[in-house]
Protein backbone atom coordinates (compact mmCIF):
# COMPACT_ATOMS: atom_id res chain seq x y z
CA UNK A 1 162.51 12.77 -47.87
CA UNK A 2 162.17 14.88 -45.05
CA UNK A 3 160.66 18.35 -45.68
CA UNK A 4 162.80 20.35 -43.27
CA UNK A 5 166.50 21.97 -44.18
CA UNK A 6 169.64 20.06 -43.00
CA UNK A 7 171.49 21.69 -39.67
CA UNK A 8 174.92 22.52 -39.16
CA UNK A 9 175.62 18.90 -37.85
CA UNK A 10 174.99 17.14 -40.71
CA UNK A 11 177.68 19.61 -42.84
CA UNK A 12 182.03 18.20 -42.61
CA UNK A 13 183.94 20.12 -40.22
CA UNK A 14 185.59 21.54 -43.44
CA UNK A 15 182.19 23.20 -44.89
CA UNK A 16 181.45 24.39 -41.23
CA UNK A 17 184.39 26.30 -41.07
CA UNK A 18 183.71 27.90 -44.67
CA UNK A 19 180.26 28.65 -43.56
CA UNK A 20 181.33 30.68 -40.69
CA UNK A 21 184.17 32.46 -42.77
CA UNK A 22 181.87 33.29 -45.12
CA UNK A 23 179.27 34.37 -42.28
CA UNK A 24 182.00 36.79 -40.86
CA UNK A 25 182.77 38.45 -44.16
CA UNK A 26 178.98 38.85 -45.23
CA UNK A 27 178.73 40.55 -42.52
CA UNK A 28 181.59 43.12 -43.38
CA UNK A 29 180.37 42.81 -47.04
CA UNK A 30 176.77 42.08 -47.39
CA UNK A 31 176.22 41.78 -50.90
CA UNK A 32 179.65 42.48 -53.38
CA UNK A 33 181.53 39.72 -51.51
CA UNK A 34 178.90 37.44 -51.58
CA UNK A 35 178.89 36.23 -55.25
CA UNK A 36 182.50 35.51 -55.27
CA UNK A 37 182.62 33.65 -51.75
CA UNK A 38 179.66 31.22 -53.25
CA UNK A 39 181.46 29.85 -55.69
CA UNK A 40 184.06 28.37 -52.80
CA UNK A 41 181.30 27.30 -51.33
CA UNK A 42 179.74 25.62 -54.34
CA UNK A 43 182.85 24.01 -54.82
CA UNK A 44 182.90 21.73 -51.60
CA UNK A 45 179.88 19.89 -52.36
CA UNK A 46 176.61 19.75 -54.02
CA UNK A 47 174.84 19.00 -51.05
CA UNK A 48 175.70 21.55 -48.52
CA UNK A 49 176.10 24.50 -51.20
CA UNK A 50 172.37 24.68 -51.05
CA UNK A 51 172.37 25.00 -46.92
CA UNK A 52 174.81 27.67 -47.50
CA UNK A 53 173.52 29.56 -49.93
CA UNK A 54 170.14 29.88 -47.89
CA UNK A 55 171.80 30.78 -44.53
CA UNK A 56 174.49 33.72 -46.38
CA UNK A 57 171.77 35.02 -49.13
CA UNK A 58 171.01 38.32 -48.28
CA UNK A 59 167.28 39.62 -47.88
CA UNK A 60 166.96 41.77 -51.01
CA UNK A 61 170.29 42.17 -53.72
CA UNK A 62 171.21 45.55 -54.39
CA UNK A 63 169.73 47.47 -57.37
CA UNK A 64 172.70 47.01 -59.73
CA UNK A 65 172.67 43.55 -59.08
CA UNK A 66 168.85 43.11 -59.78
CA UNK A 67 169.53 45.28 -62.67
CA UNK A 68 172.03 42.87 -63.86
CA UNK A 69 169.96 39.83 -63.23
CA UNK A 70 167.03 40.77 -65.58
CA UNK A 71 169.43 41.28 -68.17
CA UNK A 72 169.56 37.89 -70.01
CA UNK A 73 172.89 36.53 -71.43
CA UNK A 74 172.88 35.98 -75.33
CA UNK A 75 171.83 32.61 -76.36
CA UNK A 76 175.05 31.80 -77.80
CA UNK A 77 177.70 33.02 -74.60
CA UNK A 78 178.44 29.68 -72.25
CA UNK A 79 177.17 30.31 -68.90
CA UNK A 80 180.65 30.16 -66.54
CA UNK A 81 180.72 27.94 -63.71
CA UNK A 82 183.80 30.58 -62.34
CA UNK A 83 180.78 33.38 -62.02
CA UNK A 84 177.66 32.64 -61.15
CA UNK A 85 174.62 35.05 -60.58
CA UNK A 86 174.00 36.59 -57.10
CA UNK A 87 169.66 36.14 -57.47
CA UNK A 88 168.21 33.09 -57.83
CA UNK A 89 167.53 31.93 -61.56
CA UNK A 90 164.16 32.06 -62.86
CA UNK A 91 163.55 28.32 -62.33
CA UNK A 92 164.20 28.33 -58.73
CA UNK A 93 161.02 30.70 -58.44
CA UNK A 94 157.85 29.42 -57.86
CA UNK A 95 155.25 31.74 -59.92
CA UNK A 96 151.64 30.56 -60.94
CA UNK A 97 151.18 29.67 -64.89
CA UNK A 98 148.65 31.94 -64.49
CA UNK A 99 148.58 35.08 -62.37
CA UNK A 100 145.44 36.08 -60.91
CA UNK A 101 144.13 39.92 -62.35
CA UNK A 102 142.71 42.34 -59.95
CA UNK A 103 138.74 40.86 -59.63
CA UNK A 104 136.10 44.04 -59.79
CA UNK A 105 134.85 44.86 -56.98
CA UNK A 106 130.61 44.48 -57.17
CA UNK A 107 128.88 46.54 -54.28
CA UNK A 108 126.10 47.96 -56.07
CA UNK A 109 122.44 46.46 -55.72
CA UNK A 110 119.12 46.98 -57.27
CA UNK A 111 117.34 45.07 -54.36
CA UNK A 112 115.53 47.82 -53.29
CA UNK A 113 113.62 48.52 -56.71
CA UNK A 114 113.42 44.73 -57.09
CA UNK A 115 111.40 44.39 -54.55
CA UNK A 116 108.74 47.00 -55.45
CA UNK A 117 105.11 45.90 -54.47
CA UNK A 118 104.53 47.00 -58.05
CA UNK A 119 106.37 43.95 -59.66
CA UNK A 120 104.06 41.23 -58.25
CA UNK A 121 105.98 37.78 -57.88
CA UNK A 122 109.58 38.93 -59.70
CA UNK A 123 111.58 37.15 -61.89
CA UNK A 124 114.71 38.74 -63.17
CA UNK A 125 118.57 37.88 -64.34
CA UNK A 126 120.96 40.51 -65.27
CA UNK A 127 124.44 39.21 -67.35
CA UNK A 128 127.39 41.15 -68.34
CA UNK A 129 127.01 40.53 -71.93
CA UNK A 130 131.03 40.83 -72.80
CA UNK A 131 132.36 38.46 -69.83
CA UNK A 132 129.52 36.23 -69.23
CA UNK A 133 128.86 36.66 -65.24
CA UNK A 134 125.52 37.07 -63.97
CA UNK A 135 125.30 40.21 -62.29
CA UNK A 136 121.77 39.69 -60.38
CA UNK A 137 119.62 36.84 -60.27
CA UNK A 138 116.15 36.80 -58.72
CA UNK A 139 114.40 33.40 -59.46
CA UNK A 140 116.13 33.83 -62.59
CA UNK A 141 116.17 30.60 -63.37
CA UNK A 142 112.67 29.69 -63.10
CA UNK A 143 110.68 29.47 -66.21
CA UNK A 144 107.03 31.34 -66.63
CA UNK A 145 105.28 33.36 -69.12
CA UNK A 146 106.97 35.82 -71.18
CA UNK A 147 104.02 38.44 -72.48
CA UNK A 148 105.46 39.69 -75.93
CA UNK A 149 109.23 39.45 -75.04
CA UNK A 150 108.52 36.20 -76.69
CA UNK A 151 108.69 38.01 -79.85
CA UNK A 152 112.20 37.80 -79.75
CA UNK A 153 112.53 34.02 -79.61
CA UNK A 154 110.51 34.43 -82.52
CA UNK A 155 112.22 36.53 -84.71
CA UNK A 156 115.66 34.74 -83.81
CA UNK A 157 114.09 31.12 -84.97
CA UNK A 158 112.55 32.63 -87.80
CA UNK A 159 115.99 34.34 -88.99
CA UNK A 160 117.73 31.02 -88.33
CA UNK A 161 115.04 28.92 -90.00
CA UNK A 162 113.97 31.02 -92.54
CA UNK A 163 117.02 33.74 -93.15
CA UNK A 164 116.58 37.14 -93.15
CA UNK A 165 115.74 37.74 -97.32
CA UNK A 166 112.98 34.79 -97.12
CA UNK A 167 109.89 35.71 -98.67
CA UNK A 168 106.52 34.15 -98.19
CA UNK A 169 104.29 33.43 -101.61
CA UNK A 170 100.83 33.68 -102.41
CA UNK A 171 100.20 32.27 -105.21
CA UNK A 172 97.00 31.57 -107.86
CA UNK A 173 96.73 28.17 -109.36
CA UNK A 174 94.09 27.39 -112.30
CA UNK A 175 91.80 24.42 -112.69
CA UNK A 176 89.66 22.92 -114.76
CA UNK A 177 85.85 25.14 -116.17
CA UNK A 178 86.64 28.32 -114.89
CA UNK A 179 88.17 27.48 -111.55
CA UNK A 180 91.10 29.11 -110.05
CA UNK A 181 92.79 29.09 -106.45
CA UNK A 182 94.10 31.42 -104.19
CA UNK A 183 96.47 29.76 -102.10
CA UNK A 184 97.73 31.16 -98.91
CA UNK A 185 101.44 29.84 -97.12
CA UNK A 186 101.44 32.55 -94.58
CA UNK A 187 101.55 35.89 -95.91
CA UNK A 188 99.41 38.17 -93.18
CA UNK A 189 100.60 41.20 -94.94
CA UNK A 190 98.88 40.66 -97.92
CA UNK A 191 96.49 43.41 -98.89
CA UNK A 192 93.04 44.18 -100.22
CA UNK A 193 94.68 47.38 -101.57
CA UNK A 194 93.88 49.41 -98.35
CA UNK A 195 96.45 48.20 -95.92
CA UNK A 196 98.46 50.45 -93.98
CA UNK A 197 99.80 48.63 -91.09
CA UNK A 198 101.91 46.86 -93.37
CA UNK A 199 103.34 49.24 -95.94
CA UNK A 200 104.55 47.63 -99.25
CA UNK A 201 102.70 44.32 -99.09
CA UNK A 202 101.75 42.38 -101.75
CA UNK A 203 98.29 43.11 -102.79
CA UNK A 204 95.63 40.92 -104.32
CA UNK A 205 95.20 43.79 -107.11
CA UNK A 206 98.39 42.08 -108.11
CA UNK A 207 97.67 39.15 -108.29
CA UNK A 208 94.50 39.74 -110.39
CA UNK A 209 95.94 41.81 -112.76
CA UNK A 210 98.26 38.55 -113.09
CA UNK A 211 95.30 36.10 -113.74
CA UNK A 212 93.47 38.69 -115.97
CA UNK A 213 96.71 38.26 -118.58
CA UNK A 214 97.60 34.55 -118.46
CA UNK A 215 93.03 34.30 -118.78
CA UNK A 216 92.34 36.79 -121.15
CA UNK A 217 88.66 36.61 -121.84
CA UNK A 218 88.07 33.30 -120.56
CA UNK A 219 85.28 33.65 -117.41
CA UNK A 220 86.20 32.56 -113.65
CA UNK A 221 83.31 31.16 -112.03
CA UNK A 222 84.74 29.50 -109.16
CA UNK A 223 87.43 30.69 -106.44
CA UNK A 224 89.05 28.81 -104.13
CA UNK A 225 90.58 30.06 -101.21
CA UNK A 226 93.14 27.40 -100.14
CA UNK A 227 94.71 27.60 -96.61
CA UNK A 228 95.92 24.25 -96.20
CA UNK A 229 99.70 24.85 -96.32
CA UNK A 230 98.77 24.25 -92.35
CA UNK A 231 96.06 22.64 -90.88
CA UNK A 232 93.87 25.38 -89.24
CA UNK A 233 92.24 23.02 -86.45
CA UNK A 234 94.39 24.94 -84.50
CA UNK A 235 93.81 28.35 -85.29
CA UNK A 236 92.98 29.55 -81.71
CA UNK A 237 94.24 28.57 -78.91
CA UNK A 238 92.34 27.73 -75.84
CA UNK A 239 94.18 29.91 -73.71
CA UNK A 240 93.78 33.34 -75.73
CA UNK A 241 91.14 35.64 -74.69
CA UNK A 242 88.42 35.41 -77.09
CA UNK A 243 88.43 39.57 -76.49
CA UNK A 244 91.90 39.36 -78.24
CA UNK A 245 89.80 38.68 -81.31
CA UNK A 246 87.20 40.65 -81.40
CA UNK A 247 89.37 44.02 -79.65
CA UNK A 248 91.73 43.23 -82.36
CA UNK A 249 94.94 42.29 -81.44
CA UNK A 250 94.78 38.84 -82.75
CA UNK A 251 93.61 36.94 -85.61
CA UNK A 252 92.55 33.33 -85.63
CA UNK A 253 95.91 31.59 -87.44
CA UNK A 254 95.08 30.73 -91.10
CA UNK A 255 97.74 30.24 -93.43
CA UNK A 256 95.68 32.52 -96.00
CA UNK A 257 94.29 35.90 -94.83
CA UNK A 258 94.27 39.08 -96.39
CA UNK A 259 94.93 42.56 -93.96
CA UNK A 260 95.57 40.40 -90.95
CA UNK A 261 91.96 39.54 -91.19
CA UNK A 262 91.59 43.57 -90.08
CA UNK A 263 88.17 45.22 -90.29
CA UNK A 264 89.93 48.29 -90.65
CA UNK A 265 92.72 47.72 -92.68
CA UNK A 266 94.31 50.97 -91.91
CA UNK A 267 94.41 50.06 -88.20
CA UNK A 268 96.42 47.96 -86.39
CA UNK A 269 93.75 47.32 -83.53
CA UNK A 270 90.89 46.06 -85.29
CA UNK A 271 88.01 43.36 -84.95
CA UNK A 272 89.03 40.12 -86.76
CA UNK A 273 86.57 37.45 -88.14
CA UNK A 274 86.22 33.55 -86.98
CA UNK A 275 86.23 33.22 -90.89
CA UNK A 276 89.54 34.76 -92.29
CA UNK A 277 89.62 32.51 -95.27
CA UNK A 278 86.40 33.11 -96.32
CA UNK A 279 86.70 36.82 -95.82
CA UNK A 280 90.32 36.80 -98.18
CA UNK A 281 88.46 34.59 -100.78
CA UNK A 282 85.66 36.80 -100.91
CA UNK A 283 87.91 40.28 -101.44
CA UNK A 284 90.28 38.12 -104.00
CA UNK A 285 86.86 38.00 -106.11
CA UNK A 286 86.13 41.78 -105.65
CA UNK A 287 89.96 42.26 -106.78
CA UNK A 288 89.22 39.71 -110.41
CA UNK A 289 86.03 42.27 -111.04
CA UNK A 290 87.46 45.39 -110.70
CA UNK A 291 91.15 43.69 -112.80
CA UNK A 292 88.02 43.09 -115.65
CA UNK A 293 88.34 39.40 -115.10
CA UNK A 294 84.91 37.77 -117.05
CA UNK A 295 82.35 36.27 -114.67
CA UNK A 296 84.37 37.07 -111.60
CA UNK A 297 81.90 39.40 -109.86
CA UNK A 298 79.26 36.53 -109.55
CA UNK A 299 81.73 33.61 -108.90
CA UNK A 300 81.42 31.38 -106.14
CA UNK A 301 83.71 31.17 -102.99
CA UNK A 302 84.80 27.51 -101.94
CA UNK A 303 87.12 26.88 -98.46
CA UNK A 304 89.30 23.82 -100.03
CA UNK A 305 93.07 22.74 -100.49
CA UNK A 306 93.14 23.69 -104.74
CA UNK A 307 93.36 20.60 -107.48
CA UNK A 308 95.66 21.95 -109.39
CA UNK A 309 99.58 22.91 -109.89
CA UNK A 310 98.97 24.79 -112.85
CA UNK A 311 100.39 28.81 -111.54
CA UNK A 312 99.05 31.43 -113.22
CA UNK A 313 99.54 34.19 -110.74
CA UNK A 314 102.29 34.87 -107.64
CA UNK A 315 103.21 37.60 -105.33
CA UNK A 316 105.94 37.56 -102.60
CA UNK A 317 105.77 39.13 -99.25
CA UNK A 318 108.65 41.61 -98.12
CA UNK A 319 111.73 39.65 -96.95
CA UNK A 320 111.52 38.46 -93.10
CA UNK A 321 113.89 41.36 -91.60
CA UNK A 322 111.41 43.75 -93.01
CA UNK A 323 108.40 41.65 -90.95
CA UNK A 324 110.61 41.65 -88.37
CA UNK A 325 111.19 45.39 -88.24
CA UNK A 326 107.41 45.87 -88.21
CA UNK A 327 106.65 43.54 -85.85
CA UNK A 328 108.92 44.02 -83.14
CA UNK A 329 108.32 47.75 -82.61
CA UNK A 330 104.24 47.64 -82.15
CA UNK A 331 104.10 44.33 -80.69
CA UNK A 332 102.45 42.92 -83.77
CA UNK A 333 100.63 39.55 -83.01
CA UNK A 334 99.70 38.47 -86.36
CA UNK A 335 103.01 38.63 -87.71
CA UNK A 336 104.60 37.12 -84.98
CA UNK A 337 102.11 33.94 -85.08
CA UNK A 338 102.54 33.75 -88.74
CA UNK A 339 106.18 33.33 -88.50
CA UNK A 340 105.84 30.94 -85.96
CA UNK A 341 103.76 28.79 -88.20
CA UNK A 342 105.83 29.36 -91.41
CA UNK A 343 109.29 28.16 -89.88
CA UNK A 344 107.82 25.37 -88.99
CA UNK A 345 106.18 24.03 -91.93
CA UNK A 346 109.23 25.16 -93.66
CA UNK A 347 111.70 23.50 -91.45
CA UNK A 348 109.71 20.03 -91.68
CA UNK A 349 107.10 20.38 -88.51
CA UNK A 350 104.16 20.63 -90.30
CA UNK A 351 102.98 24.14 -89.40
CA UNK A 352 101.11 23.23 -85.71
CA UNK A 353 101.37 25.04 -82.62
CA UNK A 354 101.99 21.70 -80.98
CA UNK A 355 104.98 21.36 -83.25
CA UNK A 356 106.86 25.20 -81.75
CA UNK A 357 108.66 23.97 -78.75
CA UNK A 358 110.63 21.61 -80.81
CA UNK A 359 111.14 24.07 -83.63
CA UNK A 360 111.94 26.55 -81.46
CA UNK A 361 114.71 24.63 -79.33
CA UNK A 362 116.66 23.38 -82.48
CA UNK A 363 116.96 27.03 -83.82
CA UNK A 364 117.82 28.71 -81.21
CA UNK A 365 120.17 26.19 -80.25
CA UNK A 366 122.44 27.60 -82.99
CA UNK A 367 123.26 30.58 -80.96
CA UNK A 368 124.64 29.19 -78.40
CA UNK A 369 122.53 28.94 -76.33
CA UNK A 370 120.43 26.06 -74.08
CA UNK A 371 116.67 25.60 -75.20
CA UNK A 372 115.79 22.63 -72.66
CA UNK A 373 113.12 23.33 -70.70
CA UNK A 374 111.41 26.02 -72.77
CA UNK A 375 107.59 25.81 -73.65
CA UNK A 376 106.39 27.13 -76.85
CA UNK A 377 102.54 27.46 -77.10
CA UNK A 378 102.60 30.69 -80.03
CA UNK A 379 104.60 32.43 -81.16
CA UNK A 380 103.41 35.84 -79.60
CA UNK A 381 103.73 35.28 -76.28
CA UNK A 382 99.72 35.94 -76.00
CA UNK A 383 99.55 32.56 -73.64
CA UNK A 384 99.90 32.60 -70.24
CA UNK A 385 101.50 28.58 -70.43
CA UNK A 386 104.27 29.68 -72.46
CA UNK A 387 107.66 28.80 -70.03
CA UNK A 388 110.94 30.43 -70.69
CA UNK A 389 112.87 31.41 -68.20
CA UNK A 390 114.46 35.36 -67.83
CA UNK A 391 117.73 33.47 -67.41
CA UNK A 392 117.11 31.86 -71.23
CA UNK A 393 116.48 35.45 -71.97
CA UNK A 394 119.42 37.24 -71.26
CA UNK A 395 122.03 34.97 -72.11
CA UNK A 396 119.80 34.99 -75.80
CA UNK A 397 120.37 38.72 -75.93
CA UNK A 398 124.16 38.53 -75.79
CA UNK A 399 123.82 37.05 -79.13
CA UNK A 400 121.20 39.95 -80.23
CA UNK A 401 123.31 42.44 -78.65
CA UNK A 402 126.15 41.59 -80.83
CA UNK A 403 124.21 41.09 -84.13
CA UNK A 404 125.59 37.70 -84.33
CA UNK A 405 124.30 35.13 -87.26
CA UNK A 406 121.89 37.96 -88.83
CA UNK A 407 120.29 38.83 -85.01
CA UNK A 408 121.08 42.40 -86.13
CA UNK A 409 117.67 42.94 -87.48
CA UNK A 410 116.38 41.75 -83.91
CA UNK A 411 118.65 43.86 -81.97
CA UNK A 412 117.88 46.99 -84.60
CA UNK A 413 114.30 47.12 -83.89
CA UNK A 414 114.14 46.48 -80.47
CA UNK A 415 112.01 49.65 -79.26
CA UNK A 416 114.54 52.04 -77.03
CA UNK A 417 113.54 53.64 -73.84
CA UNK A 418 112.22 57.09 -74.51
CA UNK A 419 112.60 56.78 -78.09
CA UNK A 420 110.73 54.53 -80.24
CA UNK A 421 107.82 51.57 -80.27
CA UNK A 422 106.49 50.45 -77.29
CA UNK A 423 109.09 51.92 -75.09
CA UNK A 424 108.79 55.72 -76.66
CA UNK A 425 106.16 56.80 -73.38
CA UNK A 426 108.08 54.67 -71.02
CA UNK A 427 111.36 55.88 -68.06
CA UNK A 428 110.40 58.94 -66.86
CA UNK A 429 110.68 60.83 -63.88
CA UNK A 430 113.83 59.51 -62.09
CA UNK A 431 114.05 56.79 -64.56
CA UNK A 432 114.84 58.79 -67.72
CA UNK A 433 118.16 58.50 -66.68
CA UNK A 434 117.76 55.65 -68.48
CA UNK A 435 116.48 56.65 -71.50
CA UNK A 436 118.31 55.92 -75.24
CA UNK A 437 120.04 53.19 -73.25
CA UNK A 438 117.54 50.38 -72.72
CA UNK A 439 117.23 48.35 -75.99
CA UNK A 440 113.58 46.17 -75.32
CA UNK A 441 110.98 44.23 -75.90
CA UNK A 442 107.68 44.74 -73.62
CA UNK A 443 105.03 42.29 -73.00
CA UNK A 444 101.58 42.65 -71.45
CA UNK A 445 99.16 39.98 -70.99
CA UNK A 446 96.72 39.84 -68.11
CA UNK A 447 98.19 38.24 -65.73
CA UNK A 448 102.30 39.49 -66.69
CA UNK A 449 104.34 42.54 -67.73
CA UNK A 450 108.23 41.93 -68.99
CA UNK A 451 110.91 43.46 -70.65
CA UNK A 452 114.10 41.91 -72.36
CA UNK A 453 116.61 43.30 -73.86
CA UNK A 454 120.20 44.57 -72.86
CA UNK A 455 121.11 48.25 -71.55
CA UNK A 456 124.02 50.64 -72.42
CA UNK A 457 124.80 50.91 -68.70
CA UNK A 458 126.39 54.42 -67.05
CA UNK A 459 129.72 52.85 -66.62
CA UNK A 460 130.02 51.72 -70.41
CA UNK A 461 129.26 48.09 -69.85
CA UNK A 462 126.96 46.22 -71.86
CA UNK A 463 124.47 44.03 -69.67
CA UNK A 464 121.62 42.04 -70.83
CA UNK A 465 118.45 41.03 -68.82
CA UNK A 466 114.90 40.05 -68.71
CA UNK A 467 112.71 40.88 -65.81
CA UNK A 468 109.17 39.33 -65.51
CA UNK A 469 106.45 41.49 -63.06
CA UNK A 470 103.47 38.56 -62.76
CA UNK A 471 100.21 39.32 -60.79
CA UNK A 472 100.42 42.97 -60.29
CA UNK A 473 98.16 45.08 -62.88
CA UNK A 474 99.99 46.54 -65.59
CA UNK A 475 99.59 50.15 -64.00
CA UNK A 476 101.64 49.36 -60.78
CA UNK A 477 103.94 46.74 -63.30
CA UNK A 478 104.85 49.18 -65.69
CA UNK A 479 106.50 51.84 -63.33
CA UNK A 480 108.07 49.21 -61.19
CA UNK A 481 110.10 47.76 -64.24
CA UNK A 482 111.17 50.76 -65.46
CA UNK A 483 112.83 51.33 -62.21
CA UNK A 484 114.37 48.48 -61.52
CA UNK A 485 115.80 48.75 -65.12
CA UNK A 486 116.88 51.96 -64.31
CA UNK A 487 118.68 50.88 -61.33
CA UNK A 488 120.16 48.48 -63.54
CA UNK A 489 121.62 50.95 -65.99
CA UNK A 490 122.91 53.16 -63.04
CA UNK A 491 124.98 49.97 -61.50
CA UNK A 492 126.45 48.50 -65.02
CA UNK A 493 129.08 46.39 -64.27
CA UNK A 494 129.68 46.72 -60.52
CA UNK A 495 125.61 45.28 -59.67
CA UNK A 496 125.83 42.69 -57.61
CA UNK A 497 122.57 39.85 -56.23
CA UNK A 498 122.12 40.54 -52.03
């Protein structure tokens, strides 16, 4: 079938001569005439009305007639061959099943603040957190260490392998002559009685108070101070600082410690021991003495995994959105490592840092989003080998944003930009444009700064993003972010990558 319209030649004599009378009289009559001189036309044959029709149709039908042609017929009235409509019928148009909508136009860039001698070698992605579309992408893609902003990967596997009301135990099992057990299963929090950097831990006071009524006057003589819910061979990792330690950001990992192994209790930088164990086991017998607990004050201290099932005592930690929510705004190590550990002995891994990438990848999985090709080492973000990528990052914090599947207690205590946590002293100057609309978490280690989160942008768009400044020292990093966040915010939806 040949694609091009018959010619005059191929039409009877008859039909010629109709075509030209009904040339002549469109011509007197454009448009009223028209409809009633088709049907004549129609008449003569099938195959030449449609020649006709195309070479008599005028341009554009007048407005009554359009008027009258978007006015549908009822359903139940026959359609009349006798009068037929002047405008095509709505299946003689050719329209797409789906119309294309305007596209927004993105002209605004944040290249100039990304490339700020400040951010060292920069990694960033910025997403529009309602349609999905990456907005800026700058080695995006490319996974490398997070600093702290791995604290967020944390709290979202711990809420999806542990749920937000979780509590962890301590508990106090009793033996045989006088021997009973403290056994840790991950509770940091719990306190010697002077704790402040937790408030409204468990304390051992508690516990011994506990052990003093289910005793009575019977004498302790032994303690045991049971960590083995995980094995501790891997308490430290190579890769910390051993001046994390003993500054006192971070504690060696022990399922049972009492203050976050804290000097200072009160503190939340303090010297830890390379004995935490021993050092809980040892204020658990202080806390038998003063409960009036026969023999306790002279009792011996053993490091072991306890004999016996036999519970005599038990206190619970504050539920996991409440460790979240005092984690996340101060950047708290300890907690974060501890909940690491504890969703993975509770979700079948055993409890080793060997075991987090795995852990990790199946919970966070559940939000949508694609874990291959993330690297767990802790669950801090204290090691430089840790690999996600800011891409990983931002399409996470969609999820956060939103509060989906109990990530409300993430996105809630995400510190803000001139407000609270970590970010209360940070976007000022030019950048406190910014400020109350950057929700974020910050991470510092010595050889990166980052922040992740998503930002409240000036045009009322909601964009997520992670942006990774590695090699440059943290005074030159720090500035440099908050800019380029800035920048951010001031572009919202209309940012575009050069």
């Amino acid at each position: 079938m040949s694609d091009q319209q018959p010619t005059s030649k191929s039409v009877p004599a008859r039909l010629r001569g109709a075509v030209g009378s009904l040339r002549r009289s469109a011509a007197r009559r454009p448009v009223p005439w028209i409809a009633g001189g088709l049907v004549g036309v129609l008449l003569l044959g099938s195959g030449a009305s449609v020649a006709v029709a195309a070479a008599t149709m005028p341009s554009r039908p007048s407005a009554a007639t359009r008027s009258a042609a978007a006015t549908p017929a009822p359903s139940d009235t026959p359609r009349s061959s006798a009068t037929p409509s002047a405008t095509p019928t709505d299946e003689s148009r050719s329209v797409p099943d789906d119309a294309a909508g305007p596209s927004a136009l993105r002209t605004c860039t944040i290249d100039a603040a990304a490339s700020a001698a400040g951010l060292g070698s920069f990694e960033g992605f910025v997403m529009d957190a309602e349609s999905g579309e990456t907005l800026f992408s700058r080695n995006g893609e490319e996974a490398a260490q997070t600093g702290s902003v791995m604290k967020t990967l944390t709290s979202a596997t711990a809420l999806a392998v542990l749920g937000g009301d979780h509590r962890i135990p301590t508990t106090v099992t009793k033996e045989a002559d006088g021997t009973v057990a403290l056994v840790g299963h991950g509770d940091a929090t719990l306190s010697a009685g002077n704790g402040k950097v937790y408030p409204g831990a468990p304390t051992l006071a508690q516990l011994a108070q506990q052990v003093k009524a289910a005793l009575g006057d019977a004498p302790v003589t032994t303690i045991v101070a049971d960590d083995s819910y995980w094995d501790d061979a891997d308490a430290w990792d190579p890769t910390w600082p051993e001046s994390e330690r003993t500054i006192g950001y971070q504690p060696r990992v022990t399922a049972l410690m009492v203050d976050g192994d804290r000097a200072n209790p009160a503190a939340a930088t303090s010297p830890r021991s390379t004995d935490p164990v021993g050092r809980a086991g040892a204020a658990f017998r202080t806390a038998l003495a003063n409960a009036g607990v026969a023999g306790a004050g002279n009792a011996q201290v053993v490091q072991r995994a306890t004999t016996s099932t036999d519970q005599i005592a038990s206190v619970s930690s504050q539920p996991v959105s409440t460790l979240i929510g005092q984690m996340i705004p101060n950047s708290d190590n300890t907690l974060a490592e501890m909940l690491a550990r504890v969703s993975s002995k509770e979700s079948g891994a055993g409890g080793s840092a060997a075991s987090l990438t795995g852990v990790y990848q199946k919970a966070l999985a559940g939000y949508g989003v694609d874990p291959a090709g993330i690297t767990i080492k802790d669950g801090s973000g204290e090691s430089a080998a840790n690999a996600v990528s800011p891409s990983f990052v931002a399409h996470l914090m969609v999820a956060v944003a939103a509060g989906e599947k109990g990530l409300g207690v993430l996105s809630g205590a995400l510190p803000v930009a001139g407000v609270s946590g970590t970010l209360s002293s940070r976007f000022t100057g030019e950048n406190a444009v910014a400020r109350g609309k950057v929700h974020a978490k910050t991470g510092w280690i010595d050889s990166a700064n980052t922040l992740g989160g998503y930002i409240d942008a000036a045009d009322g768009r909601r964009l997520t993003f992670a942006f990774y400044a590695i090699g440059s020292p943290r005074a030159a990093a720090l500035p440099a972010l908050d800019a380029v966040t800035a920048a951010t915010y001031r572009c919202g939806g209309s940012l575009t990558s050069s």
